[in-house]
PDB file of N, CA and C in Angstrom:
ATOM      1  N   UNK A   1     272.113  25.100 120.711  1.00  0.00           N
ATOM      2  CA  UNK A   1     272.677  26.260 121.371  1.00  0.00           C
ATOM      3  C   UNK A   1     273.520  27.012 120.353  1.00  0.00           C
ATOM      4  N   UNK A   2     273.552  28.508 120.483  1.00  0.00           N
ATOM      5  CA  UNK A   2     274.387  29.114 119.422  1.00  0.00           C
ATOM      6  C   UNK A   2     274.763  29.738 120.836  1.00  0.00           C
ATOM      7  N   UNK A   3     276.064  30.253 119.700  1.00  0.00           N
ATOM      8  CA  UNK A   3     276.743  31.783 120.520  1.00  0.00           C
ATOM      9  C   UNK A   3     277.932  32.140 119.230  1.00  0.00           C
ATOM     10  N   UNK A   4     277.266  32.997 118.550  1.00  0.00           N
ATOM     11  CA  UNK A   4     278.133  32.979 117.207  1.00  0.00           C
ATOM     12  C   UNK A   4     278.126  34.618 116.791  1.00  0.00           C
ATOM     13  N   UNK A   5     278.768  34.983 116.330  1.00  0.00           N
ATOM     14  CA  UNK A   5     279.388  36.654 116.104  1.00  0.00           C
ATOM     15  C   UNK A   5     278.292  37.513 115.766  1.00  0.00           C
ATOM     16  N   UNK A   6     278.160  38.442 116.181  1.00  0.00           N
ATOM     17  CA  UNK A   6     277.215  39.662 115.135  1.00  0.00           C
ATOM     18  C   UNK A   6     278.395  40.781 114.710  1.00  0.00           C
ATOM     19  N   UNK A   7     277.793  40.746 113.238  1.00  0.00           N
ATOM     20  CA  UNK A   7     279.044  41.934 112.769  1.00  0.00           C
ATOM     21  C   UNK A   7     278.262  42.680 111.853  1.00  0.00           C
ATOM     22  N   UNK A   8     279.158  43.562 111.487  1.00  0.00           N
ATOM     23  CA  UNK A   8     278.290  44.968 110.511  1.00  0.00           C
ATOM     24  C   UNK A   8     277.749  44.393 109.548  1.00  0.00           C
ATOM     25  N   UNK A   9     278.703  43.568 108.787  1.00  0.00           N
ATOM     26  CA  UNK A   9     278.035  42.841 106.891  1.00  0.00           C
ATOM     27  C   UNK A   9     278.366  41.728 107.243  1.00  0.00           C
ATOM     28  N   UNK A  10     277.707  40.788 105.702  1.00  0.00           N
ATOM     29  CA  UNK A  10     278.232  39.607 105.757  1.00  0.00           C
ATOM     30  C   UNK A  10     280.283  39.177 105.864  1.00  0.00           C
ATOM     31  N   UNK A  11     280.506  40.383 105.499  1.00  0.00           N
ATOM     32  CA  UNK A  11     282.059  39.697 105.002  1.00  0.00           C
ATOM     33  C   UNK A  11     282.393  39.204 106.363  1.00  0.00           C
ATOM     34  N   UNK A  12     283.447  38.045 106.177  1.00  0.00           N
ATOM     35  CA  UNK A  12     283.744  37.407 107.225  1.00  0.00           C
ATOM     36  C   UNK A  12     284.892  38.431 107.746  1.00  0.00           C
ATOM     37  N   UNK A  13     285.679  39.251 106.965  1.00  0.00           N
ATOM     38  CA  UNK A  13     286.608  40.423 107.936  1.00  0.00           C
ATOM     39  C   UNK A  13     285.746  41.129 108.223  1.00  0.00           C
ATOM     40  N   UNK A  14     284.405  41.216 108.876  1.00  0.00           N
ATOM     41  CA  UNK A  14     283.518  42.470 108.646  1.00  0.00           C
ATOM     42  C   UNK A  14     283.614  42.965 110.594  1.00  0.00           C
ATOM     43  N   UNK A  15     283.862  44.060 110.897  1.00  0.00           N
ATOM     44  CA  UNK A  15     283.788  44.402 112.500  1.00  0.00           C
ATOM     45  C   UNK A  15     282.408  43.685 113.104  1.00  0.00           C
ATOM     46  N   UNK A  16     283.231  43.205 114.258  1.00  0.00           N
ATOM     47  CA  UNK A  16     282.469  42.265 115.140  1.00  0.00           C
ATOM     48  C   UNK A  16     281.343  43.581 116.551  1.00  0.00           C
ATOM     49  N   UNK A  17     280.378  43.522 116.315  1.00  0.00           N
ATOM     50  CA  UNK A  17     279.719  44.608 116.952  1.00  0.00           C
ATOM     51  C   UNK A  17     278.847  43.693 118.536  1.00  0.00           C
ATOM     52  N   UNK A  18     279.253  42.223 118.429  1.00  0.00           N
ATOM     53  CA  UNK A  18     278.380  41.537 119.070  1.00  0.00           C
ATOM     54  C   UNK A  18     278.180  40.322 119.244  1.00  0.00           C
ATOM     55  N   UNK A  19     277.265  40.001 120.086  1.00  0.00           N
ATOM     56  CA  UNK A  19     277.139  38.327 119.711  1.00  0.00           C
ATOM     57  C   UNK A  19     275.689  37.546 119.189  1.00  0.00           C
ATOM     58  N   UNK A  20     275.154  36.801 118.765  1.00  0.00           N
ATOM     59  CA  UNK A  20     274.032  36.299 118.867  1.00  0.00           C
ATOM     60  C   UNK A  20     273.696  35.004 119.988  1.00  0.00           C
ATOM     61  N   UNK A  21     273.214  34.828 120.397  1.00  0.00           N
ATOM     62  CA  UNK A  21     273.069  33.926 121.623  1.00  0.00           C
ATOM     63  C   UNK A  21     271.717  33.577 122.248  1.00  0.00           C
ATOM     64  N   UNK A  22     271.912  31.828 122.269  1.00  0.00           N
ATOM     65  CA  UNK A  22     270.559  31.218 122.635  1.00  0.00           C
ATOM     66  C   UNK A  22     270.178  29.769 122.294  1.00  0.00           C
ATOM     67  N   UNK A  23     269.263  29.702 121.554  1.00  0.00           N
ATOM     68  CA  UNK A  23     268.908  28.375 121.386  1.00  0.00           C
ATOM     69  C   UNK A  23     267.772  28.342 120.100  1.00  0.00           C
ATOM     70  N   UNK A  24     267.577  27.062 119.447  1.00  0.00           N
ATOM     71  CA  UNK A  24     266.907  27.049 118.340  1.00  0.00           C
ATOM     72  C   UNK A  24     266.591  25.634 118.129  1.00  0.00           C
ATOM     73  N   UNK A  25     265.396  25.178 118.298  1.00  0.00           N
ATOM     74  CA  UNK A  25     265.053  23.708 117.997  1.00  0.00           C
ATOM     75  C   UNK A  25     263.575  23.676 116.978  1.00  0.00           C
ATOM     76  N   UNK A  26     263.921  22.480 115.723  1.00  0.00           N
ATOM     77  CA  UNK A  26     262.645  22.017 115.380  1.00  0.00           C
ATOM     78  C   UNK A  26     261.546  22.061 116.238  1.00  0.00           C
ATOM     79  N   UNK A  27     260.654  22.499 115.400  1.00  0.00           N
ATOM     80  CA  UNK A  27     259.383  22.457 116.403  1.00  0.00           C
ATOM     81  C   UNK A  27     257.970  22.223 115.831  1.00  0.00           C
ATOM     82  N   UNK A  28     258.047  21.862 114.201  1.00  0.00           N
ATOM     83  CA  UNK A  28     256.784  21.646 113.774  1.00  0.00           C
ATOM     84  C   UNK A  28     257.197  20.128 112.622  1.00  0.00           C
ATOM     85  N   UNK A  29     255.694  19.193 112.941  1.00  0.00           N
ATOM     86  CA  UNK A  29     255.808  17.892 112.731  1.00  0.00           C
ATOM     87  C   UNK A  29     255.409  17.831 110.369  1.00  0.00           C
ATOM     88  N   UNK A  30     255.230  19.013 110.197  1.00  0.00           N
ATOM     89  CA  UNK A  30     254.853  19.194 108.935  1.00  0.00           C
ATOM     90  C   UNK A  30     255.648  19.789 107.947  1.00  0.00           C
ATOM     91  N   UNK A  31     256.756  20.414 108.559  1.00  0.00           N
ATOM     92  CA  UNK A  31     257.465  21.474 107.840  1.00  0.00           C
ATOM     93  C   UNK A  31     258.592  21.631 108.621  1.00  0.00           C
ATOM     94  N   UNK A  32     260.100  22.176 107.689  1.00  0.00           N
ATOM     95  CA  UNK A  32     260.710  22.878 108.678  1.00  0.00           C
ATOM     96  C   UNK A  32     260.747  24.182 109.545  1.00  0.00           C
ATOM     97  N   UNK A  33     260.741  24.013 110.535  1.00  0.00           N
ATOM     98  CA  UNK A  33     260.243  25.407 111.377  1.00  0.00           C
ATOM     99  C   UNK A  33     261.225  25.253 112.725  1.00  0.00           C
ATOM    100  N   UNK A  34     262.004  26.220 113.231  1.00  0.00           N
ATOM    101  CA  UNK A  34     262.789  26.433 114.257  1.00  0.00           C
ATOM    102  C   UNK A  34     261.550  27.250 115.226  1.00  0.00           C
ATOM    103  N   UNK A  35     261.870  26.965 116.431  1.00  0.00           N
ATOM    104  CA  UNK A  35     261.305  27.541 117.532  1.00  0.00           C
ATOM    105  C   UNK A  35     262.812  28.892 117.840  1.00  0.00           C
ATOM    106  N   UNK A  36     262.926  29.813 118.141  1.00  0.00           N
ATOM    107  CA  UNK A  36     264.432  30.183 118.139  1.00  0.00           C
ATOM    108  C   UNK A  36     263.760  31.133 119.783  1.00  0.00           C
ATOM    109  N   UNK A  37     264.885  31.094 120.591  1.00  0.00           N
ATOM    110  CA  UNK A  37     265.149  32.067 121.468  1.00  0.00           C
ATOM    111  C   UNK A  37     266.554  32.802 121.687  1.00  0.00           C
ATOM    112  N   UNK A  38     266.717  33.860 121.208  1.00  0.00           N
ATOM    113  CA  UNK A  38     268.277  34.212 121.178  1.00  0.00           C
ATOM    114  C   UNK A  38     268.244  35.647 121.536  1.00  0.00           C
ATOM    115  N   UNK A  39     269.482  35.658 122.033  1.00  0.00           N
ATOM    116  CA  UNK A  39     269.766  37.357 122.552  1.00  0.00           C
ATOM    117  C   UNK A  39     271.178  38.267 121.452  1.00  0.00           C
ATOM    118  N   UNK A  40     270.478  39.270 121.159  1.00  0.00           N
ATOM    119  CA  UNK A  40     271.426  40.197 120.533  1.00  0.00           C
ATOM    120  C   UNK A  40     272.284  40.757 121.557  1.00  0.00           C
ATOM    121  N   UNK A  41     273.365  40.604 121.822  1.00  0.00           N
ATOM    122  CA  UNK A  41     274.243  41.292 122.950  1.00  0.00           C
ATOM    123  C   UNK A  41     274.759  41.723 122.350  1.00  0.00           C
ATOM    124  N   UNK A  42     275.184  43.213 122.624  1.00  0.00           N
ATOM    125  CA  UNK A  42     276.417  44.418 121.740  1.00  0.00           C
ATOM    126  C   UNK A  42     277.665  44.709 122.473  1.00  0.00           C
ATOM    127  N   UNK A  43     278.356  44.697 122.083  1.00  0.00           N
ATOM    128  CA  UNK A  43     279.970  45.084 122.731  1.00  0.00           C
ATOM    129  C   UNK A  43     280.750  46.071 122.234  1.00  0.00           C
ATOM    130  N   UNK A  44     279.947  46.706 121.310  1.00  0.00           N
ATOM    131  CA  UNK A  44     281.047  48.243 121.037  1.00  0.00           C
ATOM    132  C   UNK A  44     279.566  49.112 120.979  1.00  0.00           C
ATOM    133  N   UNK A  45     280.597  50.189 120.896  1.00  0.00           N
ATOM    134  CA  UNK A  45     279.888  51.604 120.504  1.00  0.00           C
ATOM    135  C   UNK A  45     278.977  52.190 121.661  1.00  0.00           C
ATOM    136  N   UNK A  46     277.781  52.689 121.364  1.00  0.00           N
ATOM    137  CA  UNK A  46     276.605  52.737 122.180  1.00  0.00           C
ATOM    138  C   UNK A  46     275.879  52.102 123.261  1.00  0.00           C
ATOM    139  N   UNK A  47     275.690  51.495 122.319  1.00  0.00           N
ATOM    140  CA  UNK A  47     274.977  50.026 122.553  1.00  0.00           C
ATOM    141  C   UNK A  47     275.889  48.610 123.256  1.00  0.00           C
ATOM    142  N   UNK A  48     277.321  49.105 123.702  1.00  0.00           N
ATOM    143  CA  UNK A  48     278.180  48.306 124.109  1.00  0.00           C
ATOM    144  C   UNK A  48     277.143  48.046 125.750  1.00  0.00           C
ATOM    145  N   UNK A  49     277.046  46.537 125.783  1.00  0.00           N
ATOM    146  CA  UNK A  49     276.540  46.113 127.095  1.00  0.00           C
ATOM    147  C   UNK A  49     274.829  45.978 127.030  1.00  0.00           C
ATOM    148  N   UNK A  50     274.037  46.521 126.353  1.00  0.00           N
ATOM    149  CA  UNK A  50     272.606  46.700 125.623  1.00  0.00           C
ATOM    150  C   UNK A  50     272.604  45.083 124.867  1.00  0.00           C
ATOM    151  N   UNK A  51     271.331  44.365 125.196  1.00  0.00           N
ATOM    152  CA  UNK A  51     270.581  43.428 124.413  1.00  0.00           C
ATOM    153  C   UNK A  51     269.161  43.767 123.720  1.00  0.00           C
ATOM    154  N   UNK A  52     269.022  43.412 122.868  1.00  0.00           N
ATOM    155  CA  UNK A  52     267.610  42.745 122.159  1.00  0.00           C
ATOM    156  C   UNK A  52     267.231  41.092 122.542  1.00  0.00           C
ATOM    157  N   UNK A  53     266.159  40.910 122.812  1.00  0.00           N
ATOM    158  CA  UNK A  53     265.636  39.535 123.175  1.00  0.00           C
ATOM    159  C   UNK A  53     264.558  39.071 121.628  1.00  0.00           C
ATOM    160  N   UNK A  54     264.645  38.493 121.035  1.00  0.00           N
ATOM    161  CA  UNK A  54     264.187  37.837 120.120  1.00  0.00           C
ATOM    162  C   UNK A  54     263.494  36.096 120.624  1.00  0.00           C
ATOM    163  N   UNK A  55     262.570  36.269 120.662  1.00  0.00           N
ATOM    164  CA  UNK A  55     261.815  34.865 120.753  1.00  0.00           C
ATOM    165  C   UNK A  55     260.711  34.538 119.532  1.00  0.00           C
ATOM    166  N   UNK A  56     260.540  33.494 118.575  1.00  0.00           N
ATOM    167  CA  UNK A  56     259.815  33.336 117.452  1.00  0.00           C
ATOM    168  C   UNK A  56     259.735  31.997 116.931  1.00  0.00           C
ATOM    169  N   UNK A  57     258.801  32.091 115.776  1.00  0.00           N
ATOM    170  CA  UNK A  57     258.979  30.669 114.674  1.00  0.00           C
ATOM    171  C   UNK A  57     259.665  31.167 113.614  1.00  0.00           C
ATOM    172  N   UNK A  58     260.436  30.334 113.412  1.00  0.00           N
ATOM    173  CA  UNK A  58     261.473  30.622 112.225  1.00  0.00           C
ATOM    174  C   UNK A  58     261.296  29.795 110.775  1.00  0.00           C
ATOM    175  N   UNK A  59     260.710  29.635 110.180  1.00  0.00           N
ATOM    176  CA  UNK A  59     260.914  28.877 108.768  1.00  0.00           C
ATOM    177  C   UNK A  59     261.768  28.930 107.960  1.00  0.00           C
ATOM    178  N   UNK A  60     263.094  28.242 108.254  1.00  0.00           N
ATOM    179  CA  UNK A  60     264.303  28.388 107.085  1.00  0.00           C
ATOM    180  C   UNK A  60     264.368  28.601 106.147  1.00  0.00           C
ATOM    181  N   UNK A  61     263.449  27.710 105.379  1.00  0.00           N
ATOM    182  CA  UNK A  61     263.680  28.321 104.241  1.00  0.00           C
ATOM    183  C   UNK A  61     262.849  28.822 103.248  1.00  0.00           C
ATOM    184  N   UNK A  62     261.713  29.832 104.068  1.00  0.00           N
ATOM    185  CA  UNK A  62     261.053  30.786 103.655  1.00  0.00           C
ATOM    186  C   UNK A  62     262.393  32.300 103.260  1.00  0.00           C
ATOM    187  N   UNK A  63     261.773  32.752 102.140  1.00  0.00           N
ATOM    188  CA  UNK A  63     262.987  33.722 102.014  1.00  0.00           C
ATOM    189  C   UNK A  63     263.306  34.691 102.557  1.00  0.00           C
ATOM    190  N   UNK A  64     262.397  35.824 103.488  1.00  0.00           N
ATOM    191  CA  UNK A  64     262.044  36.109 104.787  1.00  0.00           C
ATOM    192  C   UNK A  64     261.354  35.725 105.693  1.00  0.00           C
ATOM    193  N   UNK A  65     262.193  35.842 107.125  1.00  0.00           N
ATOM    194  CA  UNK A  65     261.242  35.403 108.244  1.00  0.00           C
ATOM    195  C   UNK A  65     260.968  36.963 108.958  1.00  0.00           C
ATOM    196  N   UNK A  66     259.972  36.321 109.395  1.00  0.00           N
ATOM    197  CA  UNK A  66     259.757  37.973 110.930  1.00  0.00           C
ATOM    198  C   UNK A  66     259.397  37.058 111.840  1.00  0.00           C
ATOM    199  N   UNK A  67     260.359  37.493 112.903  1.00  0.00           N
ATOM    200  CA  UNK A  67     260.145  37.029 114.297  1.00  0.00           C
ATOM    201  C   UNK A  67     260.233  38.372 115.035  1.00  0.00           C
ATOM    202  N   UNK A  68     259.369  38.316 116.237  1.00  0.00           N
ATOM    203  CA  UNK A  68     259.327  39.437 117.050  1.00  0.00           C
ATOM    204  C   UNK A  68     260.262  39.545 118.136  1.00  0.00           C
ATOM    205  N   UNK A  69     260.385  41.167 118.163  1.00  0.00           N
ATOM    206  CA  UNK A  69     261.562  41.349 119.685  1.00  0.00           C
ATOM    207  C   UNK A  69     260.585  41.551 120.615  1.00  0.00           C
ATOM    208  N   UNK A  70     261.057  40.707 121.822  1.00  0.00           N
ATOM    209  CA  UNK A  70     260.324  40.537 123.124  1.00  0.00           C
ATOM    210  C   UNK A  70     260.632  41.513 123.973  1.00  0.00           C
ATOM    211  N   UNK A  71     262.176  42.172 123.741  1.00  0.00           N
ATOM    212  CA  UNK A  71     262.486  42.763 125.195  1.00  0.00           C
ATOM    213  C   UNK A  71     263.943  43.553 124.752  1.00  0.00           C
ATOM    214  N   UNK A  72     264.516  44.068 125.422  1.00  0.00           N
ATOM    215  CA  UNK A  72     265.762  44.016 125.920  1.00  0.00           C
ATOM    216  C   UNK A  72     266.391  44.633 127.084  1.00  0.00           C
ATOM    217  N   UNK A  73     267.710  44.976 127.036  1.00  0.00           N
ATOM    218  CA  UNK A  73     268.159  45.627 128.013  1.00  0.00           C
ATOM    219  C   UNK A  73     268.879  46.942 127.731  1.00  0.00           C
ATOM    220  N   UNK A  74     269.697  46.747 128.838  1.00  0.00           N
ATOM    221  CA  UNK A  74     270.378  48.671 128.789  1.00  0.00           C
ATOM    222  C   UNK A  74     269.657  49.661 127.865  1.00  0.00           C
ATOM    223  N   UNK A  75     270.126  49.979 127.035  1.00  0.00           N
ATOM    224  CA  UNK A  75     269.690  51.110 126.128  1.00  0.00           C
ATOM    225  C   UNK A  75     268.722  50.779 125.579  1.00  0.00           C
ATOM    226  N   UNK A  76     267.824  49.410 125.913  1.00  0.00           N
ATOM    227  CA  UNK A  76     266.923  48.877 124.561  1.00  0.00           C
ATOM    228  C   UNK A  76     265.979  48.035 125.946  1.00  0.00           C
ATOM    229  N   UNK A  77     266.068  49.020 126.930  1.00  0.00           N
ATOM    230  CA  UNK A  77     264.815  47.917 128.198  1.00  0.00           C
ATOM    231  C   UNK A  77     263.158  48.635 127.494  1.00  0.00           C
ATOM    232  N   UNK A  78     262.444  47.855 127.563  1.00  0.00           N
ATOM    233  CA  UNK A  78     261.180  47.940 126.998  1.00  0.00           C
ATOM    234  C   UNK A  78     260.798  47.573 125.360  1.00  0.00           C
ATOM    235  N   UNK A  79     262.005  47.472 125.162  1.00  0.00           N
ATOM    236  CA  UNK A  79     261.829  47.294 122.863  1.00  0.00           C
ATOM    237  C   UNK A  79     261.211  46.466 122.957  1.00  0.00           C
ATOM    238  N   UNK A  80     260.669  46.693 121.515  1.00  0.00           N
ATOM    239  CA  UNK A  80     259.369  46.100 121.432  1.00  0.00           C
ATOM    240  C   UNK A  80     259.412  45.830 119.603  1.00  0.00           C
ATOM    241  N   UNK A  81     259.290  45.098 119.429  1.00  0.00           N
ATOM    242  CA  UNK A  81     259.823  45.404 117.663  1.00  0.00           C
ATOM    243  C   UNK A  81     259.257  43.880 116.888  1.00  0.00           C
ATOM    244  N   UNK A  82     260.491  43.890 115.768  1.00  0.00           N
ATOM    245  CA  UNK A  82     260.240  43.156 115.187  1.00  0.00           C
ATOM    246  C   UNK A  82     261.599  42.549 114.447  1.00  0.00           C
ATOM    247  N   UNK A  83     261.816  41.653 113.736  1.00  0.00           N
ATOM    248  CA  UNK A  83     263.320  41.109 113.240  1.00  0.00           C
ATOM    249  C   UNK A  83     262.814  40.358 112.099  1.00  0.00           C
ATOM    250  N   UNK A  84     263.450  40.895 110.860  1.00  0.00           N
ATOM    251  CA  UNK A  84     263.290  40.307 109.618  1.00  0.00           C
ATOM    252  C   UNK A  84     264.776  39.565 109.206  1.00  0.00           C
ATOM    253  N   UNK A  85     264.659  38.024 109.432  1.00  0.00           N
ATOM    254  CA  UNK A  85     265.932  37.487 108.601  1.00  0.00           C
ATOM    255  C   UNK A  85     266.144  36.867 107.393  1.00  0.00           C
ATOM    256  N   UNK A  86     267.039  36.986 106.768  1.00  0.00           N
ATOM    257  CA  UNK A  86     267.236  36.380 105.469  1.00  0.00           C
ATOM    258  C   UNK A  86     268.769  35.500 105.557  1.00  0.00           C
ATOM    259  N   UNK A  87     268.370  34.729 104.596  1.00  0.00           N
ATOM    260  CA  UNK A  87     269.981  33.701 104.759  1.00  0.00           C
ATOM    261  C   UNK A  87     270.320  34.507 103.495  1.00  0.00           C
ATOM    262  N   UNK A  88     271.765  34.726 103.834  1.00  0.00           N
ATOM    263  CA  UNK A  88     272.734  35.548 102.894  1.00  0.00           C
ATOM    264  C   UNK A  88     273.912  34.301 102.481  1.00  0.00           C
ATOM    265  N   UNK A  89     274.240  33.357 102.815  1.00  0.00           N
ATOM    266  CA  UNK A  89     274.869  31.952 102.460  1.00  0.00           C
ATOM    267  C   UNK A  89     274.712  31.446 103.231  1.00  0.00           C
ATOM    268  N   UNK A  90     274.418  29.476 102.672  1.00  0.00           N
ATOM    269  CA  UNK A  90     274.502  28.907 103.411  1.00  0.00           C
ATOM    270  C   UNK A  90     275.602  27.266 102.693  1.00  0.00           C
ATOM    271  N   UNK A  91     275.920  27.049 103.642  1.00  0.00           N
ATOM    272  CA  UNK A  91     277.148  26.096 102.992  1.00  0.00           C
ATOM    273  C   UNK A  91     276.536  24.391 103.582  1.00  0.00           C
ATOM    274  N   UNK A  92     275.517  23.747 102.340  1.00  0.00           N
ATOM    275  CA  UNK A  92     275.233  22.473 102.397  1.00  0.00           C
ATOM    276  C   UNK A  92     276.448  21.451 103.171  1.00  0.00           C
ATOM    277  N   UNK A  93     277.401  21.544 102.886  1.00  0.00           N
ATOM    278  CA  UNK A  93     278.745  20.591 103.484  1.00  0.00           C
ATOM    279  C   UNK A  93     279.132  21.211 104.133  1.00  0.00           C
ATOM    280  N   UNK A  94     279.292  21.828 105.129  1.00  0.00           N
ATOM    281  CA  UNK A  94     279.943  22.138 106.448  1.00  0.00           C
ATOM    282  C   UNK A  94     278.297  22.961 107.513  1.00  0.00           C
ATOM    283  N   UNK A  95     277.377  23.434 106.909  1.00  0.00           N
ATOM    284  CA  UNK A  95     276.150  23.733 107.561  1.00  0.00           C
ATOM    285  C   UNK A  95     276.276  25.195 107.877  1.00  0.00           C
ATOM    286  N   UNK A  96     277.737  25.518 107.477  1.00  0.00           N
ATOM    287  CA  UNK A  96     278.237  27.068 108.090  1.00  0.00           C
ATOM    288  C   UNK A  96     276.491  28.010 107.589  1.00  0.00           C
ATOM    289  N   UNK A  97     276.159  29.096 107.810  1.00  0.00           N
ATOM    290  CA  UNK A  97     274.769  29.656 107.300  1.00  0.00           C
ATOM    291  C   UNK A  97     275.462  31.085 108.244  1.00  0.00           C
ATOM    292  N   UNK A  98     275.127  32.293 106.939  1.00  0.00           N
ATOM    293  CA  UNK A  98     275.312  33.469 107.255  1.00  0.00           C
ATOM    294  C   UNK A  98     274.247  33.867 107.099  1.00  0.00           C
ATOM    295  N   UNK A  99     273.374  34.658 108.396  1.00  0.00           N
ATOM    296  CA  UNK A  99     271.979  35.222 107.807  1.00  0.00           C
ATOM    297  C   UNK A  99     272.033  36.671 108.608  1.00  0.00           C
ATOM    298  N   UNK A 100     271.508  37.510 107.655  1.00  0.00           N
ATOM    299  CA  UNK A 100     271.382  38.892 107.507  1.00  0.00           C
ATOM    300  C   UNK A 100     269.573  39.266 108.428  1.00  0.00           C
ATOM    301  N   UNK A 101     270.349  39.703 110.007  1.00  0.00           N
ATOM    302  CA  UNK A 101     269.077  40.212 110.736  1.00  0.00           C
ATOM    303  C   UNK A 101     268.875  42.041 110.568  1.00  0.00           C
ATOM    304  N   UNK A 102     267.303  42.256 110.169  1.00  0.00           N
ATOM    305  CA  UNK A 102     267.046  43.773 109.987  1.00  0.00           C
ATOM    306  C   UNK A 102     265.814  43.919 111.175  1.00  0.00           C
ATOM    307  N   UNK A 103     266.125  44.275 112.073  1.00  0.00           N
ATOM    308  CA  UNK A 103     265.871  44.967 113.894  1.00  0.00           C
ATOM    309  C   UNK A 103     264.922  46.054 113.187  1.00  0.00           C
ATOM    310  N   UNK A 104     263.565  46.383 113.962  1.00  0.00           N
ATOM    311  CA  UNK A 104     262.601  47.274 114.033  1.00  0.00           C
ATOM    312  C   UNK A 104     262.572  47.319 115.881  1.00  0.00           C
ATOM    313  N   UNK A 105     263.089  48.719 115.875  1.00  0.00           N
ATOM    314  CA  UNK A 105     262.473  48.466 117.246  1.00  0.00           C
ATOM    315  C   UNK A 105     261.927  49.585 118.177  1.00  0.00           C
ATOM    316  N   UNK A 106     261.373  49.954 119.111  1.00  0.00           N
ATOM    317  CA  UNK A 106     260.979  50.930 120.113  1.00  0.00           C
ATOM    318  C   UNK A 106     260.994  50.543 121.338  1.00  0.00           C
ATOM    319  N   UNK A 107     262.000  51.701 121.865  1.00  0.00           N
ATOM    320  CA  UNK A 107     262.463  50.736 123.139  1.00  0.00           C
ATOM    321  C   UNK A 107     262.553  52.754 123.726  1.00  0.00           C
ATOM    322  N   UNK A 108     262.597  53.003 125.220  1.00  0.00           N
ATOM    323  CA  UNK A 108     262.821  54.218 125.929  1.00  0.00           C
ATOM    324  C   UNK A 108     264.811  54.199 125.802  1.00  0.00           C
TER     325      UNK A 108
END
């Protein structure tokens, strides 16, 4: 289970625009691969109260992933897209992992 910040940049003072939220489990017997289901929820600006739905296979540590957007809400009901992530740090001894999501999307 996550429920961990979305913000503008990596910096850790960086404005908090959101949350990420959901779930993420191993899911392949050959490789590492996350199954991920998580929701982009926004809390400022525009988009304050608006989700993206992201459901995908994730391969960690491929150096980009694309997982597709399934859905969302408020300002973003019908999106339809795509989500490219990259790990921007990740900290072996504590597991902390900052990764940088880039949103394609078409939504009414």
């Amino acid at each position: 289970m996550v429920d961990d910040p979305l913000t503008f940049s990596p910096d850790i003072n960086s404005t908090l625009v959101g949350r990420a939220q959901g779930l993420y489990a191993f899911s392949s017997q050959e490789e590492s691969s996350l199954m991920m289901a998580m929701t982009f929820s926004f809390l400022e600006g525009k988009y304050n109260g608006s989700a993206l739905s992201l459901l995908g296979r994730n391969p960690p540590f491929n150096t980009v992933r694309e997982m597709p957007i399934v859905g969302g809400s408020g300002l973003f009901r019908f999106a339809r897209g795509y989500a490219q992530a990259r790990t921007n740090t990740f900290n072996l001894t504590t597991g902390d992992t900052c990764v940088e999501y880039n949103v394609y999307v078409l939504h009414y």
